[in-house]
PDB file of N, CA and C in Angstrom:
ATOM      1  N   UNK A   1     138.916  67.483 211.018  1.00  0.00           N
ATOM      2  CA  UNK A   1     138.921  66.042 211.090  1.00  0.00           C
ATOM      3  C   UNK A   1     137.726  65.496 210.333  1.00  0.00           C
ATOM      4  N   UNK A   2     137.919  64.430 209.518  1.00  0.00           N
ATOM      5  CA  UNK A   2     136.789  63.503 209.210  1.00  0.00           C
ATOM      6  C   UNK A   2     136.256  62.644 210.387  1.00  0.00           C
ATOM      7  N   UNK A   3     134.611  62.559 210.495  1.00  0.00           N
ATOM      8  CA  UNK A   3     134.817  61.576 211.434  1.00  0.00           C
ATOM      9  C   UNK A   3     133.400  60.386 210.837  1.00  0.00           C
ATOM     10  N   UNK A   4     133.209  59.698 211.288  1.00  0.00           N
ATOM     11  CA  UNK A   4     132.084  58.957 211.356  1.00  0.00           C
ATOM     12  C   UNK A   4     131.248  58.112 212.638  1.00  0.00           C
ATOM     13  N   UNK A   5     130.628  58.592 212.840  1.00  0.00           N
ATOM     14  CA  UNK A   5     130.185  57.963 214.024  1.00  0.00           C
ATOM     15  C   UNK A   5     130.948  58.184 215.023  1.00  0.00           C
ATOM     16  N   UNK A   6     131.490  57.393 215.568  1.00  0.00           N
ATOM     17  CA  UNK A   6     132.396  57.717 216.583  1.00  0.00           C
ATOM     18  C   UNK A   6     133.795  57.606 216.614  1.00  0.00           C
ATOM     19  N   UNK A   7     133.922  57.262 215.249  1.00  0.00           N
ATOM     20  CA  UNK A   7     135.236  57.169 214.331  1.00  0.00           C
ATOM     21  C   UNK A   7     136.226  58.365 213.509  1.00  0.00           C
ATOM     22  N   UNK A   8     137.307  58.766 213.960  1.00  0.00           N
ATOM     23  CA  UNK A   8     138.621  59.826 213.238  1.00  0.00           C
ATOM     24  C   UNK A   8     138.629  58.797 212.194  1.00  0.00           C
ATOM     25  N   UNK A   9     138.327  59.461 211.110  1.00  0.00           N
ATOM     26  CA  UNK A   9     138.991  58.612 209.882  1.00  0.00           C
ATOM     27  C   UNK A   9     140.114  59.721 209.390  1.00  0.00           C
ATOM     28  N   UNK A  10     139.871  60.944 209.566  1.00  0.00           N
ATOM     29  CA  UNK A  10     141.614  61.155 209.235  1.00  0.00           C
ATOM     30  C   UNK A  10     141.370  63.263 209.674  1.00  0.00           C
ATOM     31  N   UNK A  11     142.525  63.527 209.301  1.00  0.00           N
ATOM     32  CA  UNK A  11     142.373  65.348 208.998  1.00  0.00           C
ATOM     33  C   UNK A  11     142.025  65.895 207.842  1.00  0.00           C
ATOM     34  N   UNK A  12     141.508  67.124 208.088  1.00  0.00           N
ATOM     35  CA  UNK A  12     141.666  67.606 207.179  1.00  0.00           C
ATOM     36  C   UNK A  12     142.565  68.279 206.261  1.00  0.00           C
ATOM     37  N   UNK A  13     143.338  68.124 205.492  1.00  0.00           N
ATOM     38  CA  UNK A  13     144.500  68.129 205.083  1.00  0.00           C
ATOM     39  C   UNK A  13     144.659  69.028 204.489  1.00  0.00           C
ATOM     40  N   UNK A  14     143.344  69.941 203.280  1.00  0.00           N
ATOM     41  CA  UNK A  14     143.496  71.345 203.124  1.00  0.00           C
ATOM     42  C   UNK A  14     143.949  72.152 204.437  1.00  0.00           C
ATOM     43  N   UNK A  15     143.552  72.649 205.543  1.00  0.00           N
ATOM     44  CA  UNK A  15     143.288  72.750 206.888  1.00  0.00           C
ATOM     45  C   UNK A  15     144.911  72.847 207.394  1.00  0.00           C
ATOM     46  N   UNK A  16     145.353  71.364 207.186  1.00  0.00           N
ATOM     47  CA  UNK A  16     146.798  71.303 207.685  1.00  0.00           C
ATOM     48  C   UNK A  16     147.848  71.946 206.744  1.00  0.00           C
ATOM     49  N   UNK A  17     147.821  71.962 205.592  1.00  0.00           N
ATOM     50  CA  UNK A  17     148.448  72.835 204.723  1.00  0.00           C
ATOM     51  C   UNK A  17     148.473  74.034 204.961  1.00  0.00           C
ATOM     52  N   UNK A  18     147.474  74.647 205.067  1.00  0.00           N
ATOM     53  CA  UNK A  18     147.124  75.892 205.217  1.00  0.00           C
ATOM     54  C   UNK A  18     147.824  76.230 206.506  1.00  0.00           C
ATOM     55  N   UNK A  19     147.736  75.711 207.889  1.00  0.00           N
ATOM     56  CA  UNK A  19     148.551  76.238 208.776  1.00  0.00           C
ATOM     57  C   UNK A  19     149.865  76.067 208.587  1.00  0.00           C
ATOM     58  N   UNK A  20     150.493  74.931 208.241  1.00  0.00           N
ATOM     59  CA  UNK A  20     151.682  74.512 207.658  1.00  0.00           C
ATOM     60  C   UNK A  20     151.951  75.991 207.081  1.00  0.00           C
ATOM     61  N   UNK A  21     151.489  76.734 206.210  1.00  0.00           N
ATOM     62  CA  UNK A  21     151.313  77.775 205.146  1.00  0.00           C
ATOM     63  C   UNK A  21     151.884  78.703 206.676  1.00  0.00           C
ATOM     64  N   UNK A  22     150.915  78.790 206.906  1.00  0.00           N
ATOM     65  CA  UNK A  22     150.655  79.898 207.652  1.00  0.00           C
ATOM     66  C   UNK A  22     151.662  80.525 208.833  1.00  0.00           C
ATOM     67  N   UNK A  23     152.553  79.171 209.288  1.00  0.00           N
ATOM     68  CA  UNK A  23     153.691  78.692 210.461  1.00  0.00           C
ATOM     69  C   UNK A  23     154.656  79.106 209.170  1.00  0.00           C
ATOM     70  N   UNK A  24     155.033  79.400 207.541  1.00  0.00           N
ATOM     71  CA  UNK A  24     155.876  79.385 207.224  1.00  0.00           C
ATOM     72  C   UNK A  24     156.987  78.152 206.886  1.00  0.00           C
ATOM     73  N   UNK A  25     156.051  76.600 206.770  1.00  0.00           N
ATOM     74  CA  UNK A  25     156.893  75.692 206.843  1.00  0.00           C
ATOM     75  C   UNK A  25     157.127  75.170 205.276  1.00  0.00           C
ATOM     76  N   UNK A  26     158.523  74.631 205.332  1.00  0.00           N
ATOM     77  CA  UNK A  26     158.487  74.117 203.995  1.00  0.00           C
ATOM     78  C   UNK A  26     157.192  73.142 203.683  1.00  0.00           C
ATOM     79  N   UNK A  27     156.646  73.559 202.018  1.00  0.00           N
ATOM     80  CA  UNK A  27     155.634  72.560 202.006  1.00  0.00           C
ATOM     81  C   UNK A  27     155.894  71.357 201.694  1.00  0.00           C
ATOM     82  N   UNK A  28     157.214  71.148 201.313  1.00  0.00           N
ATOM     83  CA  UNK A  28     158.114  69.749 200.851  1.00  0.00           C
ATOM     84  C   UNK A  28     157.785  68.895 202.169  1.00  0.00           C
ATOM     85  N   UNK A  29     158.402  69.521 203.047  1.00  0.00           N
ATOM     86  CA  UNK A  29     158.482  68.944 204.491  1.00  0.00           C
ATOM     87  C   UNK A  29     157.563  68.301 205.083  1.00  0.00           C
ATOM     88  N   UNK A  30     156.128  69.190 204.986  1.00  0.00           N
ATOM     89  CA  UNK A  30     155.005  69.334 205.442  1.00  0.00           C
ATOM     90  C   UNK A  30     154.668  67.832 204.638  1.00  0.00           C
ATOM     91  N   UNK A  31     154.733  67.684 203.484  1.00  0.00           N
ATOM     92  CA  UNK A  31     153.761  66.660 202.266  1.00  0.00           C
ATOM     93  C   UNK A  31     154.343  65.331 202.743  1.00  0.00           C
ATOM     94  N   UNK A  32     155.905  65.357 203.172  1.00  0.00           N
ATOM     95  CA  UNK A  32     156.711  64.168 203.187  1.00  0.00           C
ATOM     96  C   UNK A  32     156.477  63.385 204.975  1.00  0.00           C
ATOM     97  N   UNK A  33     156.229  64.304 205.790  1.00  0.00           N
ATOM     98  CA  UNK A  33     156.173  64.252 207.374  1.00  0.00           C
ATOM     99  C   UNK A  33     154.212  63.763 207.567  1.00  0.00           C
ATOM    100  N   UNK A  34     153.147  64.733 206.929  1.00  0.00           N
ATOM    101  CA  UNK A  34     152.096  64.918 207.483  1.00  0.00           C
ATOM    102  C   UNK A  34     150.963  63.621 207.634  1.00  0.00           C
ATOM    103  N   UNK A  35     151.539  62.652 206.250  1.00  0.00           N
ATOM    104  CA  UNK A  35     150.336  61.497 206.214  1.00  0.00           C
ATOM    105  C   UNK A  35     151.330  60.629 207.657  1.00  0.00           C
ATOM    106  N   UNK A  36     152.249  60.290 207.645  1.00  0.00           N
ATOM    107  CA  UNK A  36     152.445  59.488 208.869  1.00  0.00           C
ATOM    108  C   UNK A  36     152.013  59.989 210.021  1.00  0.00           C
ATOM    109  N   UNK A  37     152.316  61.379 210.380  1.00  0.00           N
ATOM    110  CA  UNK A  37     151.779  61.798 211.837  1.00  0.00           C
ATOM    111  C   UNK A  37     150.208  61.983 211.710  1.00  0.00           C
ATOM    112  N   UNK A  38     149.591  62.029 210.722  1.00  0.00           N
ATOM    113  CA  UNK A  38     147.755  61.980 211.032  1.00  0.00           C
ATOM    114  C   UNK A  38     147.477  60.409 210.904  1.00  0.00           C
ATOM    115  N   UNK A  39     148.061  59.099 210.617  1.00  0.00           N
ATOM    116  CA  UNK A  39     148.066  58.048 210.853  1.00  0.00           C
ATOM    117  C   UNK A  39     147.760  57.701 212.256  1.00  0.00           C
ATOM    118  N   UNK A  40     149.282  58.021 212.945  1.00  0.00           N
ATOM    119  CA  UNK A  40     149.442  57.453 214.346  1.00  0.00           C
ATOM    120  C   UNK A  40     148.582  58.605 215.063  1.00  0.00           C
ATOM    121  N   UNK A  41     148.271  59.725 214.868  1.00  0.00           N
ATOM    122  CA  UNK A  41     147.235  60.639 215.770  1.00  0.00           C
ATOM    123  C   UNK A  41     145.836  59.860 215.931  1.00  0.00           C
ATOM    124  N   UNK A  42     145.688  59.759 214.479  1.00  0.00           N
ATOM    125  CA  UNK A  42     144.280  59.241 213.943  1.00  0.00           C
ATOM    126  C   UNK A  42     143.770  57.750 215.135  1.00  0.00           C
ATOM    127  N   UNK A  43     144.653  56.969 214.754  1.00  0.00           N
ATOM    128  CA  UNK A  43     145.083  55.863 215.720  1.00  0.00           C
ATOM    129  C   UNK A  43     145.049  55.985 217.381  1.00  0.00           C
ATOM    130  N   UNK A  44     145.483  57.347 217.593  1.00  0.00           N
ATOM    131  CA  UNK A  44     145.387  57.332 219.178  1.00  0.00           C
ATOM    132  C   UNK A  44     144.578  58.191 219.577  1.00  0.00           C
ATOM    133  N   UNK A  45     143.718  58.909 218.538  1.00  0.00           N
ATOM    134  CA  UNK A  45     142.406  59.390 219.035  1.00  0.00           C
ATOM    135  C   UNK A  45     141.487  58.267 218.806  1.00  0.00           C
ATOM    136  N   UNK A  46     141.286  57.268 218.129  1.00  0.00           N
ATOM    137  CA  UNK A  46     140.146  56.091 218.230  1.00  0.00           C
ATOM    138  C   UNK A  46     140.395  55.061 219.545  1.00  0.00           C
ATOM    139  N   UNK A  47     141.658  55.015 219.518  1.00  0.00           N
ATOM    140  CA  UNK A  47     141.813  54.493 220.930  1.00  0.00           C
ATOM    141  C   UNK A  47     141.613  55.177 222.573  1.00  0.00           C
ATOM    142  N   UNK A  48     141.578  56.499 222.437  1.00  0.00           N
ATOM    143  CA  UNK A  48     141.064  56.713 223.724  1.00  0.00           C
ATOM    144  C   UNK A  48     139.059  57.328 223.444  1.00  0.00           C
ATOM    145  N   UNK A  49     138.812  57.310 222.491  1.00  0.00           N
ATOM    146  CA  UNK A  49     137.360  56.728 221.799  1.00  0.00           C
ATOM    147  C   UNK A  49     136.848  55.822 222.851  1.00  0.00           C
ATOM    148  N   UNK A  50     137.391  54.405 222.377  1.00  0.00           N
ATOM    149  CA  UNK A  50     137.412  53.220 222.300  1.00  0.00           C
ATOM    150  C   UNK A  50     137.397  53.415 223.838  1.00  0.00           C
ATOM    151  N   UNK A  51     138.596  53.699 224.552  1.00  0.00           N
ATOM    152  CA  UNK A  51     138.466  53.339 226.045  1.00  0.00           C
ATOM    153  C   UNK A  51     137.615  54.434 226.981  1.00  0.00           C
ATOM    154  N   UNK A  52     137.241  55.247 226.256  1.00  0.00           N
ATOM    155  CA  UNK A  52     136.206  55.907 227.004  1.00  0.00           C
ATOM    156  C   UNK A  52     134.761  55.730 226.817  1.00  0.00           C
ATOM    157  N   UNK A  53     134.221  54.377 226.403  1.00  0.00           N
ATOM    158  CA  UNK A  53     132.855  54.112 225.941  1.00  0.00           C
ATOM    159  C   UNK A  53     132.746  53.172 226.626  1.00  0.00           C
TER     160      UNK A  53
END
């Protein structure tokens, strides 16, 4: 994860490839699926951040 302060600004995406790799998944799949789901993750790890401060 990138972070800053107390901020997810996103994954690391070499990182996620690589397991992607590693699970055997298409990498088509992986490229077309992965920026939306580290969006809304990204999003609901700053929000329980946020409500735990």
């Amino acid at each position: 994860m990138r972070v800053a302060g107390k901020a997810v600004l996103g994954w690391d995406m070499g990182a996620a490839f690589a397991l992607a790799n590693a699970l055997d998944l298409n990498p088509m799949v992986v490229a077309e699926l992965l920026p939306e789901l580290e969006a809304v993750m990204v999003r609901r790890i700053n929000e329980k951040i946020e409500a735990s401060d």
